[in-house]
N, C-alpha and C. Protein backbone atom coordinates (compact mmCIF):
# COMPACT_ATOMS: atom_id res chain seq x y z
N UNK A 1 4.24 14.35 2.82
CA UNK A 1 4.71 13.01 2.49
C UNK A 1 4.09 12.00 3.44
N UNK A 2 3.84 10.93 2.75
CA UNK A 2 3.32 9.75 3.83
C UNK A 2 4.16 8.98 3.98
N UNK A 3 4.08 8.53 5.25
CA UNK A 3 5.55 7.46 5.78
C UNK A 3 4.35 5.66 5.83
N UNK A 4 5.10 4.94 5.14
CA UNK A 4 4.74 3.57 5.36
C UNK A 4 5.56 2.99 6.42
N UNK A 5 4.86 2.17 7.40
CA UNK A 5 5.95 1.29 8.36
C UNK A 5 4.86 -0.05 8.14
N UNK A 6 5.54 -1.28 9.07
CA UNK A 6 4.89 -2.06 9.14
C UNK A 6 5.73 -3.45 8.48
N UNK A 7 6.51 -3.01 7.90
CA UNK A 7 7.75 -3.88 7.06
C UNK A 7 8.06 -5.03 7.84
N UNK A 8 8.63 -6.24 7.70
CA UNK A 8 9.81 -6.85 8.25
C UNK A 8 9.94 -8.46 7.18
N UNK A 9 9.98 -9.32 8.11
CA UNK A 9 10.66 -10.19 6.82
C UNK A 9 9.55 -11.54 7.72
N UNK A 10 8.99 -12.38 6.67
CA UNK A 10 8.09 -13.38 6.78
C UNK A 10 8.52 -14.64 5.83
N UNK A 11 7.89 -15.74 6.25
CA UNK A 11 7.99 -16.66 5.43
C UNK A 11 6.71 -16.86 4.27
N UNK A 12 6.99 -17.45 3.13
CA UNK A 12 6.07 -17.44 2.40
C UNK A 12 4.61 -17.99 2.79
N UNK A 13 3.53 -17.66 2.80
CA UNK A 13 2.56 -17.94 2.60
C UNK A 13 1.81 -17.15 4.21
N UNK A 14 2.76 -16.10 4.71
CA UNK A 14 2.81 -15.58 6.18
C UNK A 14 1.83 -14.17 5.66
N UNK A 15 1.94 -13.12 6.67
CA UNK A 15 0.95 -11.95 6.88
C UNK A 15 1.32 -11.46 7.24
N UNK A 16 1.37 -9.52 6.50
CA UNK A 16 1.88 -8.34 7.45
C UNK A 16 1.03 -7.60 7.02
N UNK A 17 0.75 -6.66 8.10
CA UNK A 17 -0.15 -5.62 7.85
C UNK A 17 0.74 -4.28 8.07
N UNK A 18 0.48 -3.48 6.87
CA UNK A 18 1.27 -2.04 6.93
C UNK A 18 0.31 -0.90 7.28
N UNK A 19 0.95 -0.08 7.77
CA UNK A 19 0.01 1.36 7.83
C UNK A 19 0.88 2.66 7.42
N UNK A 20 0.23 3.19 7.47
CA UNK A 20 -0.12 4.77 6.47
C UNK A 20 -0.77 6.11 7.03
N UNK A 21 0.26 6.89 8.06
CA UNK A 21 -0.49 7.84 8.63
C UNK A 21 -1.10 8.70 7.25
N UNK A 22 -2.42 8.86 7.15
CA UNK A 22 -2.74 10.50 6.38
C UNK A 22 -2.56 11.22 6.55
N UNK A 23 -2.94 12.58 5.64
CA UNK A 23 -2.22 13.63 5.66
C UNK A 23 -3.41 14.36 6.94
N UNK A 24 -2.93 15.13 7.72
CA UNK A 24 -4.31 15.94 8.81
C UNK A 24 -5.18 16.06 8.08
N UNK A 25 -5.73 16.20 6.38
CA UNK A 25 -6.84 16.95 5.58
C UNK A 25 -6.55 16.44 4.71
N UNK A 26 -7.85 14.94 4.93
CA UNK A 26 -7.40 14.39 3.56
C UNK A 26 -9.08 14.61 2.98
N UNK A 27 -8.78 14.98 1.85
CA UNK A 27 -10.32 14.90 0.99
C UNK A 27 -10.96 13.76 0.44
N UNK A 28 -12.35 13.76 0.61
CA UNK A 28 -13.10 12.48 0.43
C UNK A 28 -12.75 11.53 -1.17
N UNK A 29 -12.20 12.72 -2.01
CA UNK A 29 -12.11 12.34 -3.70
C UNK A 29 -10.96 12.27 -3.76
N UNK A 30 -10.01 11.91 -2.45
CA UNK A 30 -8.77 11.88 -2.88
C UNK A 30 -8.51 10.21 -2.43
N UNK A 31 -7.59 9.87 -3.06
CA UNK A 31 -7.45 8.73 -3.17
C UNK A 31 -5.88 8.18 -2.54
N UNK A 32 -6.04 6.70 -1.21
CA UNK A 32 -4.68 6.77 -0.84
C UNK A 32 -4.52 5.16 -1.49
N UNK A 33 -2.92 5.23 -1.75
CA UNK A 33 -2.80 4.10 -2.28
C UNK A 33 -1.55 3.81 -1.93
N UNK A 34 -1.27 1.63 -2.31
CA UNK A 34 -0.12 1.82 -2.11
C UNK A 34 0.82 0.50 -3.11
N UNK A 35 2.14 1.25 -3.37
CA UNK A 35 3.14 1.04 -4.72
C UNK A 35 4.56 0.19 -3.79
N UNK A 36 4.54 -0.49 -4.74
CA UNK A 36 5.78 -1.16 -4.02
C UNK A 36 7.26 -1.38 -5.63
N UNK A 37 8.40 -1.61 -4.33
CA UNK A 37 9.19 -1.46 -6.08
C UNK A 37 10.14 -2.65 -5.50
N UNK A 38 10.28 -3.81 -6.08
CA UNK A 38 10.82 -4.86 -5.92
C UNK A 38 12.20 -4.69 -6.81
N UNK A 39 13.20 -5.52 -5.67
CA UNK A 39 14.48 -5.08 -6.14
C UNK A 39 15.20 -5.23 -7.67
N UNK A 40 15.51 -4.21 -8.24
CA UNK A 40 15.96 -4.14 -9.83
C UNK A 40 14.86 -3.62 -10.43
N UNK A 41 13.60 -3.56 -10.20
CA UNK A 41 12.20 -3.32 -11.14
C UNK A 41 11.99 -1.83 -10.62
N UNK A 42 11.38 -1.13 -11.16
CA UNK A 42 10.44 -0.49 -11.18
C UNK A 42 9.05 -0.14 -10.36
N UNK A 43 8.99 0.85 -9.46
CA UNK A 43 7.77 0.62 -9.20
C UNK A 43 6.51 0.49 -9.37
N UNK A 44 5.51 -0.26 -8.74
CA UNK A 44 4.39 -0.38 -9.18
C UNK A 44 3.35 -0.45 -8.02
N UNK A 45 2.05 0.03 -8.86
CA UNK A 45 1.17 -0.36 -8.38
C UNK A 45 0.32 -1.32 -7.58
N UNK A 46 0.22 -1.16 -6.14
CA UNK A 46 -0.73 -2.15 -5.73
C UNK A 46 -1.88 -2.29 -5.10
N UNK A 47 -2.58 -1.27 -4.39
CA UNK A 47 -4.01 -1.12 -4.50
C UNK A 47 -4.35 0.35 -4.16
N UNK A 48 -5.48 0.32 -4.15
CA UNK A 48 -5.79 2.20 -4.18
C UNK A 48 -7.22 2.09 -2.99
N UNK A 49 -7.48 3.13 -2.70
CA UNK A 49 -8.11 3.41 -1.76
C UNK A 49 -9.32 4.76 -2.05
N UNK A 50 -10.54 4.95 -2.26
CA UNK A 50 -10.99 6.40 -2.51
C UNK A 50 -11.20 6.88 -0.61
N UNK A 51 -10.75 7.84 -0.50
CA UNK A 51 -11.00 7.79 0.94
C UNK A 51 -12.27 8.03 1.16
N UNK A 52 -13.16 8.83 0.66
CA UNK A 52 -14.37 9.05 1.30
C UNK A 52 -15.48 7.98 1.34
N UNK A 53 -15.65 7.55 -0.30
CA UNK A 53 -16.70 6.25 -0.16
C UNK A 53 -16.09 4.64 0.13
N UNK A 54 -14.75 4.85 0.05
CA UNK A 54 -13.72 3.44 0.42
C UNK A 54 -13.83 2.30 -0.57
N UNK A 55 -13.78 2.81 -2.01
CA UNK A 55 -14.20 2.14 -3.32
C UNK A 55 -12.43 1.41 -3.32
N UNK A 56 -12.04 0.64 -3.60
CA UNK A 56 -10.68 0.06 -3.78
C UNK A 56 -10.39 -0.55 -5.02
N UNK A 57 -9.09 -0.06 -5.45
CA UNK A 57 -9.00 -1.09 -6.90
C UNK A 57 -7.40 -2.15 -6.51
N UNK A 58 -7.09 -2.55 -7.17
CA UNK A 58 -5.96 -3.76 -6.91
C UNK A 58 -5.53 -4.13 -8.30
N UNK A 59 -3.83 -4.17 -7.71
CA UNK A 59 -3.70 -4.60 -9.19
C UNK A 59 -3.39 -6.54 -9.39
N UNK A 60 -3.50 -7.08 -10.21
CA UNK A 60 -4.38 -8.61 -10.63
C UNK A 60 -3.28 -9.33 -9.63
N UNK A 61 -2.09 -8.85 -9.17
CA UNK A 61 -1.28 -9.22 -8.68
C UNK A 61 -1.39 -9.66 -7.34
N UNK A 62 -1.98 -8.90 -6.89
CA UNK A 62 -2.28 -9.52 -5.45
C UNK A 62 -4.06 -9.82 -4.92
N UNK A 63 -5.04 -8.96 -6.12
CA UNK A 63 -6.31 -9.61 -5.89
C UNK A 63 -6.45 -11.12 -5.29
N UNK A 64 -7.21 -10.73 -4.13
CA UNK A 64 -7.53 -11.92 -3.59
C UNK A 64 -6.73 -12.20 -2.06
N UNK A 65 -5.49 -11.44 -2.14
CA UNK A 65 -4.64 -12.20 -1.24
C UNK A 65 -3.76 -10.70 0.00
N UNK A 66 -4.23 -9.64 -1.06
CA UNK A 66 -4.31 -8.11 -0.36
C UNK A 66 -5.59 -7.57 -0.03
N UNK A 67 -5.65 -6.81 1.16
CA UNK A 67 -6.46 -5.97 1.31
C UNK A 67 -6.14 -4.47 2.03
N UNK A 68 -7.09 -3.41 0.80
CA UNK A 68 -6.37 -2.06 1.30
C UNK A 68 -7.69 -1.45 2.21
N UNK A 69 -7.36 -1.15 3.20
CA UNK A 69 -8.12 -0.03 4.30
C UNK A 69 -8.46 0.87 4.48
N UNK A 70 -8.95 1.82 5.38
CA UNK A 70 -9.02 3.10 5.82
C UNK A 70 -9.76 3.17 7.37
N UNK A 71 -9.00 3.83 7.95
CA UNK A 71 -10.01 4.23 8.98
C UNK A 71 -9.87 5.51 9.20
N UNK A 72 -11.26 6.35 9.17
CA UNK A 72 -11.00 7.74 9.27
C UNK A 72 -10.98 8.35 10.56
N UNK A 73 -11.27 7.42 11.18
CA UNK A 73 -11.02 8.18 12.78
C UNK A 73 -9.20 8.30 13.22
N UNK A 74 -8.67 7.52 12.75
CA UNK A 74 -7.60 7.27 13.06
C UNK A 74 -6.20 7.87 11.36
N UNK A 75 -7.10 8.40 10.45
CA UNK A 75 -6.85 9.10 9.68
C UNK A 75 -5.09 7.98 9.08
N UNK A 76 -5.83 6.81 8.98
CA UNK A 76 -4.51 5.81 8.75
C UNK A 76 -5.36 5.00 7.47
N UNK A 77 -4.31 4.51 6.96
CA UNK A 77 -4.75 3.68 5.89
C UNK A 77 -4.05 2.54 6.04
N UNK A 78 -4.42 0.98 5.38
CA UNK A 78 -3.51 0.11 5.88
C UNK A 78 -3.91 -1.29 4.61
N UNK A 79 -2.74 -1.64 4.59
CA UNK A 79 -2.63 -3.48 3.62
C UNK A 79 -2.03 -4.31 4.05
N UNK A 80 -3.23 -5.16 4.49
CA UNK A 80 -3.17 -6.07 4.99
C UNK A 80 -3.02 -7.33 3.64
N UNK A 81 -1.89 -8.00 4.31
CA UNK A 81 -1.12 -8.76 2.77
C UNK A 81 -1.48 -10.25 3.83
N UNK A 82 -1.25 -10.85 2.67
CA UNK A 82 -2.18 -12.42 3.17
C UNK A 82 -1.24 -13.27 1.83
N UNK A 83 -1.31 -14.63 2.61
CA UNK A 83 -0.47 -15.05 1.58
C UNK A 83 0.80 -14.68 1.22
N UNK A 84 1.50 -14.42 1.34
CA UNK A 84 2.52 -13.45 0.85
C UNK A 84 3.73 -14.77 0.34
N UNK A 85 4.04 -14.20 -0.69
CA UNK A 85 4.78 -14.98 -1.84
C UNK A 85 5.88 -13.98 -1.83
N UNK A 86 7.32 -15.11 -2.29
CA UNK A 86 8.28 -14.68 -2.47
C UNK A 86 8.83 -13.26 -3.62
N UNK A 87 7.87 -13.44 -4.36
CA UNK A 87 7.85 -12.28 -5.58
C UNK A 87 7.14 -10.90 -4.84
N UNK A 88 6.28 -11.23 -3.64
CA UNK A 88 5.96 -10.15 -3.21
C UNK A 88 6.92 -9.35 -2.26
N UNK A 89 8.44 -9.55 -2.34
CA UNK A 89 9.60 -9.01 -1.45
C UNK A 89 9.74 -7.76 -1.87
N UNK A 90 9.60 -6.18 -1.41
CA UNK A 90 9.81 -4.66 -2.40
C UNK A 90 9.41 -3.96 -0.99
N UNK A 91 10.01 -2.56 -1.54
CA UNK A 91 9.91 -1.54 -0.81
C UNK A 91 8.64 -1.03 -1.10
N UNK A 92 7.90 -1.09 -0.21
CA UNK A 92 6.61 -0.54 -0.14
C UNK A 92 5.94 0.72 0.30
N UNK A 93 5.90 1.45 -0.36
CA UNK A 93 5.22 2.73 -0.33
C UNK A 93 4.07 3.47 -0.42
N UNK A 94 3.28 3.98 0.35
CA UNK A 94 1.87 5.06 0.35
C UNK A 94 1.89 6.52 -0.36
N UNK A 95 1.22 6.22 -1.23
CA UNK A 95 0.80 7.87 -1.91
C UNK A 95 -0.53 8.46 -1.85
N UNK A 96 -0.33 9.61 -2.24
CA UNK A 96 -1.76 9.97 -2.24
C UNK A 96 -2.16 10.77 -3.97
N UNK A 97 -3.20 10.51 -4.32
CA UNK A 97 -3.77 11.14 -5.54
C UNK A 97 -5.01 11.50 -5.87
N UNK A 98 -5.37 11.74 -6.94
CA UNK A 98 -6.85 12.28 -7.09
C UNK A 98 -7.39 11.41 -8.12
N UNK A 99 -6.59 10.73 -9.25
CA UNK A 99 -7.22 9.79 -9.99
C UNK A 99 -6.81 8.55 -10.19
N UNK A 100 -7.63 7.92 -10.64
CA UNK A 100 -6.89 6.26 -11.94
C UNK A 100 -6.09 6.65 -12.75
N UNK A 101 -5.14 5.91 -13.35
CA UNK A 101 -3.90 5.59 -12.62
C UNK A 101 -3.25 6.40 -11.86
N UNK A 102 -2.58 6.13 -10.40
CA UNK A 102 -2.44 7.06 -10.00
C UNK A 102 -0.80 7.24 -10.57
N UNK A 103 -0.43 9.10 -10.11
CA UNK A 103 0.46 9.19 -10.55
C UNK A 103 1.19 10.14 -9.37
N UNK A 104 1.53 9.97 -8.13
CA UNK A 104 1.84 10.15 -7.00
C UNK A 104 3.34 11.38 -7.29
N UNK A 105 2.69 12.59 -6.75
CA UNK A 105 4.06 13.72 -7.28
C UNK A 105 5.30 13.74 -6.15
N UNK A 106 4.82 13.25 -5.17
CA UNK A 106 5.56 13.13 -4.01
C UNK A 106 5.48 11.89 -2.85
N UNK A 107 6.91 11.13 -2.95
CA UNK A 107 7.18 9.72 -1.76
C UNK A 107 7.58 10.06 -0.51
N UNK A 108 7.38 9.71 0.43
CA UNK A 108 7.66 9.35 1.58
C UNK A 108 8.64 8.02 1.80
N UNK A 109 9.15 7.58 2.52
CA UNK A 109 9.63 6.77 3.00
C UNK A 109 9.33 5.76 2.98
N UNK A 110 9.57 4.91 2.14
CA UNK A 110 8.94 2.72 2.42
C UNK A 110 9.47 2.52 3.40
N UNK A 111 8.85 1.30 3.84
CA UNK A 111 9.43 -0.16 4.08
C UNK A 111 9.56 -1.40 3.46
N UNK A 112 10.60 -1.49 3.84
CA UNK A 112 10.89 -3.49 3.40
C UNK A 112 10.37 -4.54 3.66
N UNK A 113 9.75 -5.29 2.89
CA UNK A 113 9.13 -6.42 3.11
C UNK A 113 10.04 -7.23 2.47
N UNK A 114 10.20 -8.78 3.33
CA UNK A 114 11.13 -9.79 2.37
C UNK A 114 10.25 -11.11 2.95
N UNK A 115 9.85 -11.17 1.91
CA UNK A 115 9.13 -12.77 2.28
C UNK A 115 10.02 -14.01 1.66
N UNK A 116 10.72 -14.82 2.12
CA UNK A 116 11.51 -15.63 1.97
C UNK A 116 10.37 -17.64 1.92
N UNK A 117 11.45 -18.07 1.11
CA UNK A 117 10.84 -19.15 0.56
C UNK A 117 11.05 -20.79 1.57
């Protein structure tokens, strides 16, 4: 399981950067990503990561104003959120997978982000 930290509470248009220990053996075609589930909804998707060539996808939602990471020395992954809007308030979570769309068999622990207006 991957644990997300990095959470806390900002004002709108503020910046947090989360991280994402990896797993000790993560494979180059595996892919880390990360899902957030805003309160009452459903979770979702918000950017992905290929670890080996560091190809990233995003979903239209935060293009532009997220950015997802990797550093392999430090075997961490990280999103760095910019802008951050009140709709972007959810428990935010790191998975790991092997394809598009991902479909993550096992969560770890979020954190809370509350960006207030």
């Amino acid at each position: 399981q991957l644990q997300a930290s990095g959470g806390g509470m900002v004002q709108a248009g503020g910046s947090l950067r989360l991280s994402c220990a990896a797993p000790g053996r993560t494979y180059s075609s595996a892919i880390l990503g990360w899902f957030r589930q805003p309160p009452g909804k459903e979770r979702e998707f918000v950017a992905g990561i290929r670890w080996g060539a560091g190809t990233t996808v995003y979903a239209d939602s935060v293009k532009g104003r997220f950015i997802i990471s990797r550093d392999k020395a430090e075997n961490t992954v990280y999103l760095q959120m910019n802008g951050l809007k009140p709709e972007d308030t959810a428990v935010y979570y790191c998975a790991a997978d092997v394809a598009y769309p991902m479909r993550p068999k096992n969560w770890g622990q979020g954190t809370q982000v509350t960006v207030s207006s």
